[in-house]
C-alpha atoms as a PDB file:
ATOM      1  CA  UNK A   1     -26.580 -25.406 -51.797  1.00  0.00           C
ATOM      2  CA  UNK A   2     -24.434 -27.640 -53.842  1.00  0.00           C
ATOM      3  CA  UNK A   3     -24.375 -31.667 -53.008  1.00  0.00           C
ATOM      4  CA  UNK A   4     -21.670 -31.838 -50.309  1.00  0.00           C
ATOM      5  CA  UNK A   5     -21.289 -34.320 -47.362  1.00  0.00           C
ATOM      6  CA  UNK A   6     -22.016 -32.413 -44.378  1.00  0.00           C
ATOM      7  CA  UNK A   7     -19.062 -33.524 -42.730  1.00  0.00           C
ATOM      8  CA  UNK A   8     -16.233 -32.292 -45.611  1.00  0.00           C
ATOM      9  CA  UNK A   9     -16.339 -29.168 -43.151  1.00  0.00           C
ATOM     10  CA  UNK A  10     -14.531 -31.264 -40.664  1.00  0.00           C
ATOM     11  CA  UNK A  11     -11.646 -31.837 -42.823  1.00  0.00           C
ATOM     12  CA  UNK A  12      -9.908 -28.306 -42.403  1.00  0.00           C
ATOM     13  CA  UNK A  13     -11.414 -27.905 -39.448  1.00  0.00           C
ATOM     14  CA  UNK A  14      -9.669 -30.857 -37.863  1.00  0.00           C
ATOM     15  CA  UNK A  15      -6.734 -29.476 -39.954  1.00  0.00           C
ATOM     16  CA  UNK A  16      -6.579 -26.237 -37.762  1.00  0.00           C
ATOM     17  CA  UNK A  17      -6.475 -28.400 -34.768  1.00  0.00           C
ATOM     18  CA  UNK A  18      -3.515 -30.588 -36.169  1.00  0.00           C
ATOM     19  CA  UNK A  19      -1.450 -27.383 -37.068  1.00  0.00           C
ATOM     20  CA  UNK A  20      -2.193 -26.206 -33.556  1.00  0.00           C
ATOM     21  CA  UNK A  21      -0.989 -29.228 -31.904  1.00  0.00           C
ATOM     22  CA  UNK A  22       2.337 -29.066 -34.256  1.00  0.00           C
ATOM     23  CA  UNK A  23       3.051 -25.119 -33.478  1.00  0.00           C
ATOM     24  CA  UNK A  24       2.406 -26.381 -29.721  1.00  0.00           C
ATOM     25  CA  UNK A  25       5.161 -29.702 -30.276  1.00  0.00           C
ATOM     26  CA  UNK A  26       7.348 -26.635 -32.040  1.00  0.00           C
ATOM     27  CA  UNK A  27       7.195 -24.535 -28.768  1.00  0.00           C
ATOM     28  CA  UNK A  28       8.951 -27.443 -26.281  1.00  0.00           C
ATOM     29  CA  UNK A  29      11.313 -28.804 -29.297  1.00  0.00           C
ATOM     30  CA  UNK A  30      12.583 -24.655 -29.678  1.00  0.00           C
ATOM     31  CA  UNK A  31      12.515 -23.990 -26.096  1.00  0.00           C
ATOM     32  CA  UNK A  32      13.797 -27.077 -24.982  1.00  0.00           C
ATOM     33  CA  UNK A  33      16.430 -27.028 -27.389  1.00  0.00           C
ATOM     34  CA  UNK A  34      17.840 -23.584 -26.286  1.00  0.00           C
ATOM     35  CA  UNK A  35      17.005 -23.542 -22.231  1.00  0.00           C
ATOM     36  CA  UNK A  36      18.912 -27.165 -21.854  1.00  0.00           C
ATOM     37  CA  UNK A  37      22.363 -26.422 -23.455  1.00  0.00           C
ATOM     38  CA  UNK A  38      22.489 -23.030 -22.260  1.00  0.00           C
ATOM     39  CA  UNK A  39      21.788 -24.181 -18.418  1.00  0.00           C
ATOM     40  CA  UNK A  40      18.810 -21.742 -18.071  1.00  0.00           C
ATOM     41  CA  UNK A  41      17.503 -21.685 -14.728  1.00  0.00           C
ATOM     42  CA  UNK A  42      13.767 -22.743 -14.919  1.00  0.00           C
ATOM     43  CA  UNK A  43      12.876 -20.487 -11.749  1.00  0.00           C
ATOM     44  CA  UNK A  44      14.452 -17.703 -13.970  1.00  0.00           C
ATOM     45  CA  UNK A  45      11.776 -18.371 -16.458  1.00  0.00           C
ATOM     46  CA  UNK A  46       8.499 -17.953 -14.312  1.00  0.00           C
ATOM     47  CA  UNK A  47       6.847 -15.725 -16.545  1.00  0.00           C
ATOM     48  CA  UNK A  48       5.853 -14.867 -19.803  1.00  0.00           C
ATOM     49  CA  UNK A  49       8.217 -11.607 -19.613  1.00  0.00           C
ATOM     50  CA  UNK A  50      11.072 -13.471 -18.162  1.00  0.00           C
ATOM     51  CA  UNK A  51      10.807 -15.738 -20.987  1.00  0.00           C
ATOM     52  CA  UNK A  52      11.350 -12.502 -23.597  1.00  0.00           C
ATOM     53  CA  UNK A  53      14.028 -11.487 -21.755  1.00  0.00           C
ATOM     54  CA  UNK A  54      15.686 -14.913 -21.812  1.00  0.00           C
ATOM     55  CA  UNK A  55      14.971 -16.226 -24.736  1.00  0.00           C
ATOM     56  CA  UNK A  56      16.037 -15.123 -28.514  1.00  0.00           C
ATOM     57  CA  UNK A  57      13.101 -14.105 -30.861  1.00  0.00           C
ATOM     58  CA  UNK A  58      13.674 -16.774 -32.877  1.00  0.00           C
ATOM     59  CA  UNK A  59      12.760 -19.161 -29.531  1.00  0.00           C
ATOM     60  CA  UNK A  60      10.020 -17.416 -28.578  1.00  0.00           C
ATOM     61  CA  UNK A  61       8.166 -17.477 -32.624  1.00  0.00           C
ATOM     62  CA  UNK A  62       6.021 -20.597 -31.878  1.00  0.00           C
ATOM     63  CA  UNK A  63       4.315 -19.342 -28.483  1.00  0.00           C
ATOM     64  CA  UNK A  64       3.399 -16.058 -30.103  1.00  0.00           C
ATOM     65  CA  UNK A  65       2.178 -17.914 -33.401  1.00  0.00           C
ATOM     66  CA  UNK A  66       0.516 -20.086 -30.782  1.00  0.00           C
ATOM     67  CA  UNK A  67      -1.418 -17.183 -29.294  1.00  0.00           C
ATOM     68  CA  UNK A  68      -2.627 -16.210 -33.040  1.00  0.00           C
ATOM     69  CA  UNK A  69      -3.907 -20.049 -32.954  1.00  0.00           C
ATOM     70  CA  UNK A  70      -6.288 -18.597 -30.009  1.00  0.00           C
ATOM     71  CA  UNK A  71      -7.530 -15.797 -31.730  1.00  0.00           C
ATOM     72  CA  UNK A  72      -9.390 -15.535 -34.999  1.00  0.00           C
ATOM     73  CA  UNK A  73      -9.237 -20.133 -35.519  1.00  0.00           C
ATOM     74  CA  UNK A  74     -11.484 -19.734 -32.292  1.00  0.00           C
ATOM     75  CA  UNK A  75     -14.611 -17.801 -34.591  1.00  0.00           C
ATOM     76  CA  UNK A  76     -13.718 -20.316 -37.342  1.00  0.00           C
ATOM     77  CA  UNK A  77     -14.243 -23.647 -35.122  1.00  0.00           C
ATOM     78  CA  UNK A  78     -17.831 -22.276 -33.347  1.00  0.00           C
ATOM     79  CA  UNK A  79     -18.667 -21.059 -36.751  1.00  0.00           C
ATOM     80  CA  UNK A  80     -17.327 -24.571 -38.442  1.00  0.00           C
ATOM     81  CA  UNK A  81     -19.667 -26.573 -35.721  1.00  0.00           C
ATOM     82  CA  UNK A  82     -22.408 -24.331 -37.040  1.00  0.00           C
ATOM     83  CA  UNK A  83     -22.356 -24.806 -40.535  1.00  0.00           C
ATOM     84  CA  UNK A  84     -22.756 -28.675 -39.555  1.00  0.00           C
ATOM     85  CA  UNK A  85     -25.076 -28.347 -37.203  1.00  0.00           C
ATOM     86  CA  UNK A  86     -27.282 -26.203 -39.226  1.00  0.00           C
ATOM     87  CA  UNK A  87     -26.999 -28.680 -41.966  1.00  0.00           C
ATOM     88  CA  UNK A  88     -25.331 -25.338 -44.113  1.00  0.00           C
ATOM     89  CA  UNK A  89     -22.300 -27.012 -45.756  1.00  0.00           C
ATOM     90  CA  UNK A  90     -21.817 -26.604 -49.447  1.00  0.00           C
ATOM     91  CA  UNK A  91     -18.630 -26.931 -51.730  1.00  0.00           C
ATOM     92  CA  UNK A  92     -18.322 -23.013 -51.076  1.00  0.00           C
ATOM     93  CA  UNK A  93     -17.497 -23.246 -47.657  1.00  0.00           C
ATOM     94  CA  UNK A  94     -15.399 -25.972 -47.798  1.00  0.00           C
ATOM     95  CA  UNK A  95     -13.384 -24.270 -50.183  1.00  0.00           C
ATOM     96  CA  UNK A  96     -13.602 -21.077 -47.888  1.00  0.00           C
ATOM     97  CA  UNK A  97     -12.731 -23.085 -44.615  1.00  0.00           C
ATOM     98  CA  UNK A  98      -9.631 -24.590 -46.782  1.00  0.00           C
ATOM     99  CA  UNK A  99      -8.633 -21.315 -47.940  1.00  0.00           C
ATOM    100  CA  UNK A 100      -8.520 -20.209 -44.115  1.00  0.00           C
ATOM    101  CA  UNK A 101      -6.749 -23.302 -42.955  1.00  0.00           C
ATOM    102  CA  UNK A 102      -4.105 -23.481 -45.876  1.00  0.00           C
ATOM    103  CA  UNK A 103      -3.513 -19.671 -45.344  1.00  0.00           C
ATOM    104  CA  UNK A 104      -3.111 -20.348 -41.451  1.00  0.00           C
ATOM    105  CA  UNK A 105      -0.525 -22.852 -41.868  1.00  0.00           C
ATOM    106  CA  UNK A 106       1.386 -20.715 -44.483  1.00  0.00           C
ATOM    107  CA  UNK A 107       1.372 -17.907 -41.525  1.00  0.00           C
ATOM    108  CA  UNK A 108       2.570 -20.633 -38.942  1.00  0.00           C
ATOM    109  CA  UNK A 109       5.041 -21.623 -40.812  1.00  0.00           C
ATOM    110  CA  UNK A 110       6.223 -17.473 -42.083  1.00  0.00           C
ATOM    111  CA  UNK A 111       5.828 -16.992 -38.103  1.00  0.00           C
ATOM    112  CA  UNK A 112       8.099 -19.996 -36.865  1.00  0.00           C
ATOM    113  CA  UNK A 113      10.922 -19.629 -39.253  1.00  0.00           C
ATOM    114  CA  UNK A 114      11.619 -16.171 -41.287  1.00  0.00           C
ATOM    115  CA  UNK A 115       9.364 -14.372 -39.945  1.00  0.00           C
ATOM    116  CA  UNK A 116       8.619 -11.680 -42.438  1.00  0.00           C
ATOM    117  CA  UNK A 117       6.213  -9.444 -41.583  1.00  0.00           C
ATOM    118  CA  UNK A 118       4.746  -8.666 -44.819  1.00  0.00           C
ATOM    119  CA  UNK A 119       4.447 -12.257 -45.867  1.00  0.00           C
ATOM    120  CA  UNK A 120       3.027 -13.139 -42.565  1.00  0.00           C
ATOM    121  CA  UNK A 121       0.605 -10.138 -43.082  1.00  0.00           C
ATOM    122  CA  UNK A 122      -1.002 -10.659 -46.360  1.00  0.00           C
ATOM    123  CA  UNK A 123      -1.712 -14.703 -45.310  1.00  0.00           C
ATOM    124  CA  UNK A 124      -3.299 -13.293 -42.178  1.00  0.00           C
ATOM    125  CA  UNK A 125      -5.309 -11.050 -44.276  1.00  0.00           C
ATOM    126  CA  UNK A 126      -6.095 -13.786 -46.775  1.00  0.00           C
ATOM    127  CA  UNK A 127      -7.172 -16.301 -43.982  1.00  0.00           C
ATOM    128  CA  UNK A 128      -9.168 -13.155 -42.445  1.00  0.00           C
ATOM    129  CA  UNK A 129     -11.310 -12.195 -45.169  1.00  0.00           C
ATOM    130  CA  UNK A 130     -11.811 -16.025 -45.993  1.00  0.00           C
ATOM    131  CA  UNK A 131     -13.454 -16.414 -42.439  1.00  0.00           C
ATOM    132  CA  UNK A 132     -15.034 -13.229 -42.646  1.00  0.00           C
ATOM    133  CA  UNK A 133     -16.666 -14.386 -45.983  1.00  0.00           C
ATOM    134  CA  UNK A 134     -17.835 -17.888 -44.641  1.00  0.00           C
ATOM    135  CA  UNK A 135     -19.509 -15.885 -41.976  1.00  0.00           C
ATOM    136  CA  UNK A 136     -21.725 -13.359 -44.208  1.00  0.00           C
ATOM    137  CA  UNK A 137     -22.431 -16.502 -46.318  1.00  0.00           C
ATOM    138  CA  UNK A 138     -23.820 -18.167 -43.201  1.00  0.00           C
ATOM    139  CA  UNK A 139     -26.066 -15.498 -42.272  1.00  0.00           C
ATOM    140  CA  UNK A 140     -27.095 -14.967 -45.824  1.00  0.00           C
ATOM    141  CA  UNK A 141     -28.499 -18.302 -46.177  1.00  0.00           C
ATOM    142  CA  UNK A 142     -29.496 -18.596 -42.515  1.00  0.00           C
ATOM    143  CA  UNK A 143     -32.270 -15.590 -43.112  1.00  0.00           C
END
């Protein structure tokens, strides 16, 4: 393992966290921003299918991003607290764990403005196989 402060693993991991909490501020701003001007009823809002029907895709791009903040980042904080733990950080996952945040934020940011599929695909895929690859590494040297 190369020389690496244990906790440079918290660095993108906090990172993660921070870009949740922005996609999150991103939700109220769009919602808010739209529901208020255009005297939406909130009782006509109740649900999350109400809101689809209600709200313009454009509005709705930072809850669904949000839900892809619940999904795969989930793996990558347990596994993050593990690698520190387990007293397994090196300079290769660091990088890894940047790789994954950097891509995430590059797919947050695709998700919550453009929105291009393709784009948003391949940075998924990049932060994907970068998590994926921090895990095998991890039970590598774990055995």
């Amino acid at each position: 393992m190369n020389a690496v402060s244990q906790s440079a693993i918290f660095t993108p991991f906090l990172g993660m966290m921070s870009l949740t909490a922005l996609v999150w501020m991103a939700l109220f701003v769009r919602r808010l921003s739209y529901i208020l001007p255009n005297n939406i009823d909130a009782d006509k809002l109740k649900t999350p299918e109400m809101l689809k029907q209600r709200l313009p895709e454009a509005v709705m791009a930072p809850s669904y991003n949000l839900q892809n903040l619940f999904e795969l980042p989930v793996i990558f904080y347990a596994l993050c607290l593990f690698i520190y733990t387990a007293e397994l950080v090196d300079a290769v996952l660091v990088g890894a764990a940047y790789v994954f945040f950097i891509s995430r934020a590059l797919h947050s940011i695709v998700h919550c403005t453009y929105n291009k599929v393709m784009h948003r695909f391949l940075l998924y895929l990049v932060s994907s196989l970068a998590l994926w690859f921090m895990l095998l590494r991890v039970v590598w040297v774990s055995l």
